[in-house]
C-alpha atoms as a PDB file:
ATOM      1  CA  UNK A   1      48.728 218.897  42.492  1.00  0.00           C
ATOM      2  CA  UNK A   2      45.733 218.295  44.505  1.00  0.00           C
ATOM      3  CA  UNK A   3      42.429 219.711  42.895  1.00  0.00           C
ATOM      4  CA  UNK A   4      40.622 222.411  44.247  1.00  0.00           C
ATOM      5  CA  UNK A   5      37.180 221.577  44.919  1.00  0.00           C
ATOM      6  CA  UNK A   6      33.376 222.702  45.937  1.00  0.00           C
ATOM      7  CA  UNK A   7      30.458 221.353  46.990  1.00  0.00           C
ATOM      8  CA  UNK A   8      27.919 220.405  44.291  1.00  0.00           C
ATOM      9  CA  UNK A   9      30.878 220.581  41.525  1.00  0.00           C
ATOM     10  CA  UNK A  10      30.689 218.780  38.599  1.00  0.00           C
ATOM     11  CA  UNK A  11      33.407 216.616  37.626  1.00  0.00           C
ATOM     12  CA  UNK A  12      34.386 214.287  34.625  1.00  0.00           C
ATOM     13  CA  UNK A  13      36.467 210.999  35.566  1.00  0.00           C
ATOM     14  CA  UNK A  14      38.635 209.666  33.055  1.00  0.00           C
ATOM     15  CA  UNK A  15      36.744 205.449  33.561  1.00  0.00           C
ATOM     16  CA  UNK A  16      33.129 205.690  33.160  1.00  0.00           C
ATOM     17  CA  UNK A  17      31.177 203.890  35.505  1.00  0.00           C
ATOM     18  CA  UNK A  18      29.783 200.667  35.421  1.00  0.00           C
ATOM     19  CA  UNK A  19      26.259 202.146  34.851  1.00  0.00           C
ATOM     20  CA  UNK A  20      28.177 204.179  31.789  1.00  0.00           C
ATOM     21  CA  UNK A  21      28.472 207.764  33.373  1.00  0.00           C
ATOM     22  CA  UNK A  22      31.481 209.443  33.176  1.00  0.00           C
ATOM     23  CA  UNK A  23      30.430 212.812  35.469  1.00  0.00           C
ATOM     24  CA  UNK A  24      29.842 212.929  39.150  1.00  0.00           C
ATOM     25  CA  UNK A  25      28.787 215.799  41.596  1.00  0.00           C
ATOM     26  CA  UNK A  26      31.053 216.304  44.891  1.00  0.00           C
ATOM     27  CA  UNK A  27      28.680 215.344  48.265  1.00  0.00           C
ATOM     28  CA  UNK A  28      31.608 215.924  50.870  1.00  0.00           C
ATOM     29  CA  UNK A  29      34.554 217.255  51.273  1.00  0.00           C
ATOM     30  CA  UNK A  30      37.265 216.953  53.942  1.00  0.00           C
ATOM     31  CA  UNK A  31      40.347 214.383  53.964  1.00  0.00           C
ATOM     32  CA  UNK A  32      38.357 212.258  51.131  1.00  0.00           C
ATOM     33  CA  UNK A  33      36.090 213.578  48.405  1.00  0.00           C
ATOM     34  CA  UNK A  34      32.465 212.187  48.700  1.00  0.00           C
ATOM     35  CA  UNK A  35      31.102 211.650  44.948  1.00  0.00           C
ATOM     36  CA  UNK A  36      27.663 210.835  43.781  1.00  0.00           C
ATOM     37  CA  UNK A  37      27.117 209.096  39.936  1.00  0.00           C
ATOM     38  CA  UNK A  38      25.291 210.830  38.034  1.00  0.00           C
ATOM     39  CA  UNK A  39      23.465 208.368  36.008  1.00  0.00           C
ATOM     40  CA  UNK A  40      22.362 205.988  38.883  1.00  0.00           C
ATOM     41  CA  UNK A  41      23.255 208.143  42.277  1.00  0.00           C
ATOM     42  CA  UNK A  42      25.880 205.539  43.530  1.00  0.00           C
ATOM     43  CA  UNK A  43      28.119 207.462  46.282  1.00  0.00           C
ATOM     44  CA  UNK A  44      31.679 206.477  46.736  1.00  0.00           C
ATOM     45  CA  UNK A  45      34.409 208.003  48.797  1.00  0.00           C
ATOM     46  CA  UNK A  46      37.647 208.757  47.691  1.00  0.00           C
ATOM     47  CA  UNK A  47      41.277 210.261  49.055  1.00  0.00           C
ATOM     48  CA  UNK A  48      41.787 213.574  47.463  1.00  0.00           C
ATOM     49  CA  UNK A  49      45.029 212.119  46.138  1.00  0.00           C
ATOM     50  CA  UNK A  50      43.091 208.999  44.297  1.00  0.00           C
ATOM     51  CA  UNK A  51      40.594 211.535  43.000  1.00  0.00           C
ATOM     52  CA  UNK A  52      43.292 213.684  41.682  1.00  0.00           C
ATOM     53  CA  UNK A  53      44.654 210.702  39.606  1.00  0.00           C
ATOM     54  CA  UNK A  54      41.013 209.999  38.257  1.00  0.00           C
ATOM     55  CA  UNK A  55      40.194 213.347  37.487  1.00  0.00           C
ATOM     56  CA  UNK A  56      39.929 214.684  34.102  1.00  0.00           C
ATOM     57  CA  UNK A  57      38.053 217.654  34.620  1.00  0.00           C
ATOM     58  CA  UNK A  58      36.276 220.159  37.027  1.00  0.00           C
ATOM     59  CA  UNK A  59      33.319 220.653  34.515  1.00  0.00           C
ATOM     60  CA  UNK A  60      32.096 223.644  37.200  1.00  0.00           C
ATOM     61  CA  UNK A  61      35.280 225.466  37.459  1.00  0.00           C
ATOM     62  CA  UNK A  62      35.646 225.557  33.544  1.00  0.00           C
ATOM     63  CA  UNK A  63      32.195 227.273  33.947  1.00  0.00           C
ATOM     64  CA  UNK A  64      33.192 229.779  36.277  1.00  0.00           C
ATOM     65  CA  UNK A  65      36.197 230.633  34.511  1.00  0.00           C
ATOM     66  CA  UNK A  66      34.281 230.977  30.915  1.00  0.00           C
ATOM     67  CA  UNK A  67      32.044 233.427  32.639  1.00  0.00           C
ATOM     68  CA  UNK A  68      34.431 235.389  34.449  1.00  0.00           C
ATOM     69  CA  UNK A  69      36.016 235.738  30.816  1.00  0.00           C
ATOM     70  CA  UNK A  70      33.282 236.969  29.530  1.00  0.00           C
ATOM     71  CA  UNK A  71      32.225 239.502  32.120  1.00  0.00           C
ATOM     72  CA  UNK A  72      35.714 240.653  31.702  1.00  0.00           C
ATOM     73  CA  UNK A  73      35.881 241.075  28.294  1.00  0.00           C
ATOM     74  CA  UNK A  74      32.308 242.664  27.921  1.00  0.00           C
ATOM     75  CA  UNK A  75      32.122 246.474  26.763  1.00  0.00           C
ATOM     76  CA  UNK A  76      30.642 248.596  29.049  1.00  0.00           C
ATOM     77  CA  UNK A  77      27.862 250.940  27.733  1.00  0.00           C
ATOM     78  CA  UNK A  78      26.742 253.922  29.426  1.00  0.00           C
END
């Protein structure tokens, strides 16, 4: 399945890059997935079906969905 993506997400590849980073931000989106290094800022482009094979994790969305859990799950005190 293809990922679901945002601008400015966070994601962790499963090969680090050469400079030894293993998390890039998305820069672009459309039919291929602009990502930017985040140890040294490199930008590469990639097909959303290469990305989804490098992929290991959406770092952002697990965020979101860890605080939608908790919102959810929080008492509500009147």
């Amino acid at each position: 399945m293809l990922p679901d993506l945002h601008l400015n997400d966070h994601l962790r590849l499963r090969k680090p890059h050469p400079c030894g980073s293993y998390e890039w931000k998305v820069v672009r989106l459309g039919a291929d997935i602009g990502l930017e290094c985040k140890g040294c800022q490199h930008r590469v482009m990639l097909t959303r079906r290469e990305l989804a094979k490098r992929m290991k994790t959406n770092l952002t969305q697990l965020e979101r969905e860890k605080n939608s859990e908790e919102s959810n799950s929080s008492p509500t005190v009147l």
